[in-house]
PDB file of N, CA and C in Angstrom:
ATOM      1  N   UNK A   1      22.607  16.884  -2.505  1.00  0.00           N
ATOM      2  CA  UNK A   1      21.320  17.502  -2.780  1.00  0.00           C
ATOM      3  C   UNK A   1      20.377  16.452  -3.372  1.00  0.00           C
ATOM      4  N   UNK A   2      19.073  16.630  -3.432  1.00  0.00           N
ATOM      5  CA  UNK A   2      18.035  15.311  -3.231  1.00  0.00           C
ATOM      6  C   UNK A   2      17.191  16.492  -4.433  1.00  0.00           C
ATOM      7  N   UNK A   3      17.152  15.445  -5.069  1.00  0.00           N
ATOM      8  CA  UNK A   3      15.896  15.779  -6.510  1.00  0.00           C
ATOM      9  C   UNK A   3      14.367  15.848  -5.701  1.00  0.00           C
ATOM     10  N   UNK A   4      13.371  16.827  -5.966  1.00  0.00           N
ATOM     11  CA  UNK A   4      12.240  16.735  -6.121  1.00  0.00           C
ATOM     12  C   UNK A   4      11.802  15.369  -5.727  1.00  0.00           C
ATOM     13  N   UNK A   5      12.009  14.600  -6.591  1.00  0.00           N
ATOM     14  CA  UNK A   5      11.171  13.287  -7.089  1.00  0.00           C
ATOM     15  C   UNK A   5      11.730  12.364  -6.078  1.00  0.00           C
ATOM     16  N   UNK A   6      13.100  12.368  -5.898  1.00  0.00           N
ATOM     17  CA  UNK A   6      13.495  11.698  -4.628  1.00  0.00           C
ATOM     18  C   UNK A   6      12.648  11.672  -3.291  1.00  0.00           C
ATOM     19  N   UNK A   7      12.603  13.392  -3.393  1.00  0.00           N
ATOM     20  CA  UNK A   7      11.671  13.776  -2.001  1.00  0.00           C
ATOM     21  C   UNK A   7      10.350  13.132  -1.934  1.00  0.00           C
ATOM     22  N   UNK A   8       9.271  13.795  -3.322  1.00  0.00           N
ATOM     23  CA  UNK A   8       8.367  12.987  -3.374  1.00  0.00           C
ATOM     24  C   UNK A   8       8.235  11.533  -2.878  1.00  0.00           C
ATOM     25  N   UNK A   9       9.382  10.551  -3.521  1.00  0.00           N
ATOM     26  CA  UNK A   9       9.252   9.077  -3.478  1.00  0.00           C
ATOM     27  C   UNK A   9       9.508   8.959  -1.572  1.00  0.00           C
ATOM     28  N   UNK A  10      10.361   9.607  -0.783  1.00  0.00           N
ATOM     29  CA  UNK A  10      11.053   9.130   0.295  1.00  0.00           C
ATOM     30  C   UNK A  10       9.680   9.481   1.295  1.00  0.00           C
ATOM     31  N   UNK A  11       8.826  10.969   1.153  1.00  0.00           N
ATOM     32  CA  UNK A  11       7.918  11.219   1.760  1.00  0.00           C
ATOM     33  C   UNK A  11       6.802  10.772   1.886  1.00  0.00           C
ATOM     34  N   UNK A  12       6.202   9.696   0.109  1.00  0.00           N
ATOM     35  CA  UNK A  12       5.413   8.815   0.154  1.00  0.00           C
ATOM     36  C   UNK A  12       5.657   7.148   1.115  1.00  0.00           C
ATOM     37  N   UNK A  13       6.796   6.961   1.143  1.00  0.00           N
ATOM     38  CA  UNK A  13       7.545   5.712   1.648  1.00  0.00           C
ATOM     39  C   UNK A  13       7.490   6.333   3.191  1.00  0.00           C
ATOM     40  N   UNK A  14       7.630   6.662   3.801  1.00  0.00           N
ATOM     41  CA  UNK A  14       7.239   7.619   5.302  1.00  0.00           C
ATOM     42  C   UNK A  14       5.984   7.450   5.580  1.00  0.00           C
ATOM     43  N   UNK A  15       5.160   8.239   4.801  1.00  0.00           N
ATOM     44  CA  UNK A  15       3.781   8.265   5.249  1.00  0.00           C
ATOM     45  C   UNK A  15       3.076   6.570   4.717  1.00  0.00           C
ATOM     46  N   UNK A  16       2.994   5.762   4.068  1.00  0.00           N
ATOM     47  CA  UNK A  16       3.196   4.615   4.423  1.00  0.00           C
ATOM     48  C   UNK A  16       3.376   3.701   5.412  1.00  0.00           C
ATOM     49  N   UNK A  17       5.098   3.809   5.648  1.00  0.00           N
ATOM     50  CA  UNK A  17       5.431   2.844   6.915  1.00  0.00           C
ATOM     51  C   UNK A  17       4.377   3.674   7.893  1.00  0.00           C
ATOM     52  N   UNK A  18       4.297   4.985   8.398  1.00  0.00           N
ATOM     53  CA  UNK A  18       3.072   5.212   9.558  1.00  0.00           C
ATOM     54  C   UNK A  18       1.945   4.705   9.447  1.00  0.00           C
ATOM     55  N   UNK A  19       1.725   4.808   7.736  1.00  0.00           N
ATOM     56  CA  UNK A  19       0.727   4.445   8.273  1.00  0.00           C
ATOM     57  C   UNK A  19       0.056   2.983   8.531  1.00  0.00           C
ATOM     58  N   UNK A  20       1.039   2.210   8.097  1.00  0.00           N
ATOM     59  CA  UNK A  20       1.077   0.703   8.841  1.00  0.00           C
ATOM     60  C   UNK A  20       0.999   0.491  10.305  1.00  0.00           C
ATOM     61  N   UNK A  21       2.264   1.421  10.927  1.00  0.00           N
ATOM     62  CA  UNK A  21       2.615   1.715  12.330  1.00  0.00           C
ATOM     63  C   UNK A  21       0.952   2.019  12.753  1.00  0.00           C
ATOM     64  N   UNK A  22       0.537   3.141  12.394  1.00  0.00           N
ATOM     65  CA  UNK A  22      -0.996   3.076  13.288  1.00  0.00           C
ATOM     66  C   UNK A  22      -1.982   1.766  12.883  1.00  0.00           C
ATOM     67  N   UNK A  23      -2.232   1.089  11.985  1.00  0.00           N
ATOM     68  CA  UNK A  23      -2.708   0.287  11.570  1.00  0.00           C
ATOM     69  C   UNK A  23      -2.192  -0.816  13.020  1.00  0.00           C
ATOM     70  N   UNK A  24      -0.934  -1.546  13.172  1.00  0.00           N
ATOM     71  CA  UNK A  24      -0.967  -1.952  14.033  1.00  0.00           C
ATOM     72  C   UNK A  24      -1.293  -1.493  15.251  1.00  0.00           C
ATOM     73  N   UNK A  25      -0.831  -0.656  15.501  1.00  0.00           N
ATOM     74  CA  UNK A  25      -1.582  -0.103  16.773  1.00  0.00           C
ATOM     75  C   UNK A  25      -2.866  -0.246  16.719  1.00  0.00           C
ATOM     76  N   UNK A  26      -3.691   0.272  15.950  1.00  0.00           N
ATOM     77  CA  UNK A  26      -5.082  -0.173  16.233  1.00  0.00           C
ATOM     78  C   UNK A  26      -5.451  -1.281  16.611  1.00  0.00           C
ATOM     79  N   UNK A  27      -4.667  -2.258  15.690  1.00  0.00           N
ATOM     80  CA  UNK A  27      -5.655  -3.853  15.312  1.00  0.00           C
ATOM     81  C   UNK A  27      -5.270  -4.229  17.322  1.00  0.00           C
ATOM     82  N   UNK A  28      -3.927  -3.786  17.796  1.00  0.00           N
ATOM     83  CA  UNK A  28      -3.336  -3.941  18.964  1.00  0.00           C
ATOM     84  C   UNK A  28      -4.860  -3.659  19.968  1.00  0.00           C
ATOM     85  N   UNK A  29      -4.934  -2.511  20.071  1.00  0.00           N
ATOM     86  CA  UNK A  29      -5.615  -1.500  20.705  1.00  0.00           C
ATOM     87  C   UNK A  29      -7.165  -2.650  20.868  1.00  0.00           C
ATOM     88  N   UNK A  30      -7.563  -2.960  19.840  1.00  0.00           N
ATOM     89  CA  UNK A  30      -9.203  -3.619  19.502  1.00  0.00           C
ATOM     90  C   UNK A  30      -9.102  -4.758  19.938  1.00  0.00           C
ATOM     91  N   UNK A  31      -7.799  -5.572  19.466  1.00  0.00           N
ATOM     92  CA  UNK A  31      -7.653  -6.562  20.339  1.00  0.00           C
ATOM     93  C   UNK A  31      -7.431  -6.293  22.148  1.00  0.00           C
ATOM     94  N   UNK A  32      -7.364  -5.689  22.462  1.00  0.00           N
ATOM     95  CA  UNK A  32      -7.049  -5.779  24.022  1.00  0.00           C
ATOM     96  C   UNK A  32      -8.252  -5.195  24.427  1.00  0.00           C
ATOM     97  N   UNK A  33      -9.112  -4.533  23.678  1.00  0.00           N
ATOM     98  CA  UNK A  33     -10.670  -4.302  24.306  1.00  0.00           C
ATOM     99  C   UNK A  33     -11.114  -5.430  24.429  1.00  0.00           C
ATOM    100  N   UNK A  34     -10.603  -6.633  23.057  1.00  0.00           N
ATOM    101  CA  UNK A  34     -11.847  -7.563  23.334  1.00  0.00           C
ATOM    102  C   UNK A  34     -11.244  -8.426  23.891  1.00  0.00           C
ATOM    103  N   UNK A  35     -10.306  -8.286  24.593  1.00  0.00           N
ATOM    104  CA  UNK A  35      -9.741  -9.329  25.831  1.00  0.00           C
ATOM    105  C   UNK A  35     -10.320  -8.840  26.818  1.00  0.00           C
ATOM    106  N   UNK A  36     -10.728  -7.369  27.148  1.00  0.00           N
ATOM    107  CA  UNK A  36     -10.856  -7.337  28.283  1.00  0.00           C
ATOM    108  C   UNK A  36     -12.484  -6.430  28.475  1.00  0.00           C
ATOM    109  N   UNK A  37     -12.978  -6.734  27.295  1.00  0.00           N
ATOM    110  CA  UNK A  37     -14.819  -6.690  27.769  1.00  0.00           C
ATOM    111  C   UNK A  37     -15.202  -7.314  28.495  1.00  0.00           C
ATOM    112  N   UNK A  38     -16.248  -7.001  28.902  1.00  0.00           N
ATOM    113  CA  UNK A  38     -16.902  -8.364  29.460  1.00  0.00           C
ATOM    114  C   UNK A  38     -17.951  -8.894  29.328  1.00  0.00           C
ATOM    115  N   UNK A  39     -18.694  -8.147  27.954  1.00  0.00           N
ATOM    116  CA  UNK A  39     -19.348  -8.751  26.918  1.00  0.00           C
ATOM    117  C   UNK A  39     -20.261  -7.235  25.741  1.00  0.00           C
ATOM    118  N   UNK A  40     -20.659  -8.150  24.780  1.00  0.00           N
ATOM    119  CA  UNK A  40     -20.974  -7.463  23.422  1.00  0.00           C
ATOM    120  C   UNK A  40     -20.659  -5.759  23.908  1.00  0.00           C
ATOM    121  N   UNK A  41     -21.840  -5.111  23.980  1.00  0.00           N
ATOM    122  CA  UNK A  41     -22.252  -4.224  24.987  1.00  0.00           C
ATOM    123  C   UNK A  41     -20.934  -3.448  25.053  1.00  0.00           C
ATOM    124  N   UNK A  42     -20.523  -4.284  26.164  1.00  0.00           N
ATOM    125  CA  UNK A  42     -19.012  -3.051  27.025  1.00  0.00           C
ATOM    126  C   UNK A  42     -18.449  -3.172  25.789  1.00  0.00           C
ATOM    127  N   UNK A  43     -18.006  -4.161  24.973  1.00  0.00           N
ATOM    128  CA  UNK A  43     -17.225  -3.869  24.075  1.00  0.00           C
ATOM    129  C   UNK A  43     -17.064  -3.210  22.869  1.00  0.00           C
ATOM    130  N   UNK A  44     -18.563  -2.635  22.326  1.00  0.00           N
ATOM    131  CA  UNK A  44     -19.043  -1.717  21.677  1.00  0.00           C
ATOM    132  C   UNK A  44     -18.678  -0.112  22.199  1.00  0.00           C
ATOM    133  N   UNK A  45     -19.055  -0.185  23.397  1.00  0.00           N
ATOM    134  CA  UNK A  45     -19.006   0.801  23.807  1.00  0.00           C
ATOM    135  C   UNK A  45     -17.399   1.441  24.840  1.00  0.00           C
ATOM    136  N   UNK A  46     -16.702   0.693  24.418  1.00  0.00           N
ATOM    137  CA  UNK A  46     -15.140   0.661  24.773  1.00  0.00           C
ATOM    138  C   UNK A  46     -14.368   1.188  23.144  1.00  0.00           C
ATOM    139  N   UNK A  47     -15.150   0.492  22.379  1.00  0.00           N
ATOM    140  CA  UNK A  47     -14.724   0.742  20.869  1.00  0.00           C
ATOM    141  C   UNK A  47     -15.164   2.334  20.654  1.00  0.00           C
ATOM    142  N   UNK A  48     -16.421   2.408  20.998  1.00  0.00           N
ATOM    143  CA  UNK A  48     -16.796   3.764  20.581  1.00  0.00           C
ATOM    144  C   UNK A  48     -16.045   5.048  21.815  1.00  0.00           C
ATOM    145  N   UNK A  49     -15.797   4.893  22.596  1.00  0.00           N
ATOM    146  CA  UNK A  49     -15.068   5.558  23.652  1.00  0.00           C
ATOM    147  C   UNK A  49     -13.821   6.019  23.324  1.00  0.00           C
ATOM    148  N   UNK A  50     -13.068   4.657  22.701  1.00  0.00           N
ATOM    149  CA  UNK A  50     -11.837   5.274  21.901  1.00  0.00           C
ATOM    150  C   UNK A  50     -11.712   5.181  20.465  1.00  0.00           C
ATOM    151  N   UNK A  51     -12.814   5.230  19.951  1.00  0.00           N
ATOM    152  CA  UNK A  51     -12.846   5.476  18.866  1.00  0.00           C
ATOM    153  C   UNK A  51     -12.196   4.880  17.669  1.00  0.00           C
ATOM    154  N   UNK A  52     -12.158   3.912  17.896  1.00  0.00           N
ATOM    155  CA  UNK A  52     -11.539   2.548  16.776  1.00  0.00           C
ATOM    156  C   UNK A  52     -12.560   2.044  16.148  1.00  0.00           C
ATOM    157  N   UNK A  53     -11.768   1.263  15.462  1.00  0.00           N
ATOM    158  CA  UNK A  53     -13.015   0.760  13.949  1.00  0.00           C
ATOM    159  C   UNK A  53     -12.041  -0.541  14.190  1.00  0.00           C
ATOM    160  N   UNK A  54     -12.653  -1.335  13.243  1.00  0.00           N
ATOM    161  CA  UNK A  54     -12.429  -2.753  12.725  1.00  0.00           C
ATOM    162  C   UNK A  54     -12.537  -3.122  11.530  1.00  0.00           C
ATOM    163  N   UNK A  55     -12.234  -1.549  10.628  1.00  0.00           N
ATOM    164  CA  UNK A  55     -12.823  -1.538   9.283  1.00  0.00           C
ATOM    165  C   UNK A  55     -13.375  -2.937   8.463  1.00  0.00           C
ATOM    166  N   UNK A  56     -14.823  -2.716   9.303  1.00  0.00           N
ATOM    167  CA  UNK A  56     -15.454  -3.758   8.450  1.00  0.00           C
ATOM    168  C   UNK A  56     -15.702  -4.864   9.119  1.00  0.00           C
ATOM    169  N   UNK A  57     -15.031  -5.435  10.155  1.00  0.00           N
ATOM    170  CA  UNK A  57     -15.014  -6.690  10.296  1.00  0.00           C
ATOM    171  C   UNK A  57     -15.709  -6.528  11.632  1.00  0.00           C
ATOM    172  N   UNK A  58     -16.004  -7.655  12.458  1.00  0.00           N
ATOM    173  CA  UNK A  58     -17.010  -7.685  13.588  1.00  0.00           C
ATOM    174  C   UNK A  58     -15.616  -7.768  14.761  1.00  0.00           C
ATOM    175  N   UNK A  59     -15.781  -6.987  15.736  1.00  0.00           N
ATOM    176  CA  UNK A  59     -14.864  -6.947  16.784  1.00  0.00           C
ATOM    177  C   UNK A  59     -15.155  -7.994  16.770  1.00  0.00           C
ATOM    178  N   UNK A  60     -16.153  -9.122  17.793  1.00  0.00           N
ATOM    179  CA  UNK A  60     -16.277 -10.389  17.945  1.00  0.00           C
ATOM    180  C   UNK A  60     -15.257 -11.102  17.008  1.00  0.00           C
ATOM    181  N   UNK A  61     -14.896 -11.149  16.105  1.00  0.00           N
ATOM    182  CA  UNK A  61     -14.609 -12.538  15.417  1.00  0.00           C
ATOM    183  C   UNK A  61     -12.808 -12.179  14.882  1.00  0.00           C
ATOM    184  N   UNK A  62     -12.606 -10.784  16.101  1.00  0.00           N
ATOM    185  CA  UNK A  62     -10.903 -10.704  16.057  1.00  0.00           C
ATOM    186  C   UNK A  62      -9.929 -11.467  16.997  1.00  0.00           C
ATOM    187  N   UNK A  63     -10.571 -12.674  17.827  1.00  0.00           N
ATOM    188  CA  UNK A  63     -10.025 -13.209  18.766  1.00  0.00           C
ATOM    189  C   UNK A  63      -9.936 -14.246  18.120  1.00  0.00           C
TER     190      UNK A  63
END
């Protein structure tokens, strides 16, 4: 049997590693738009299509 606090700690440590797991996926995801824009423009609008961010940083300057 698993204490409360165990649970707490194991369910925070879960939602974590995911949410790293999507974190890569994204940075994945933004990078392969901007491999395969074919300039500013499409690639804005490839970002906004699927709806990714770059929290913060300029798609341009992830290559």
């Amino acid at each position: 049997m698993t204490t409360p606090q165990y649970d707490r700690k194991r369910l925070s440590e879960v939602r974590a590693a995911q949410a790293h797991k999507e974190e890569i996926q994204q940075f994945r995801a933004v990078q392969t738009v901007h491999d395969h824009a074919t300039d500013a423009q499409d690639r804005a609008m490839l970002m906004d299509m699927l709806g990714l961010e770059t929290h913060g940083r300029r798609v341009d300057t992830l290559h």
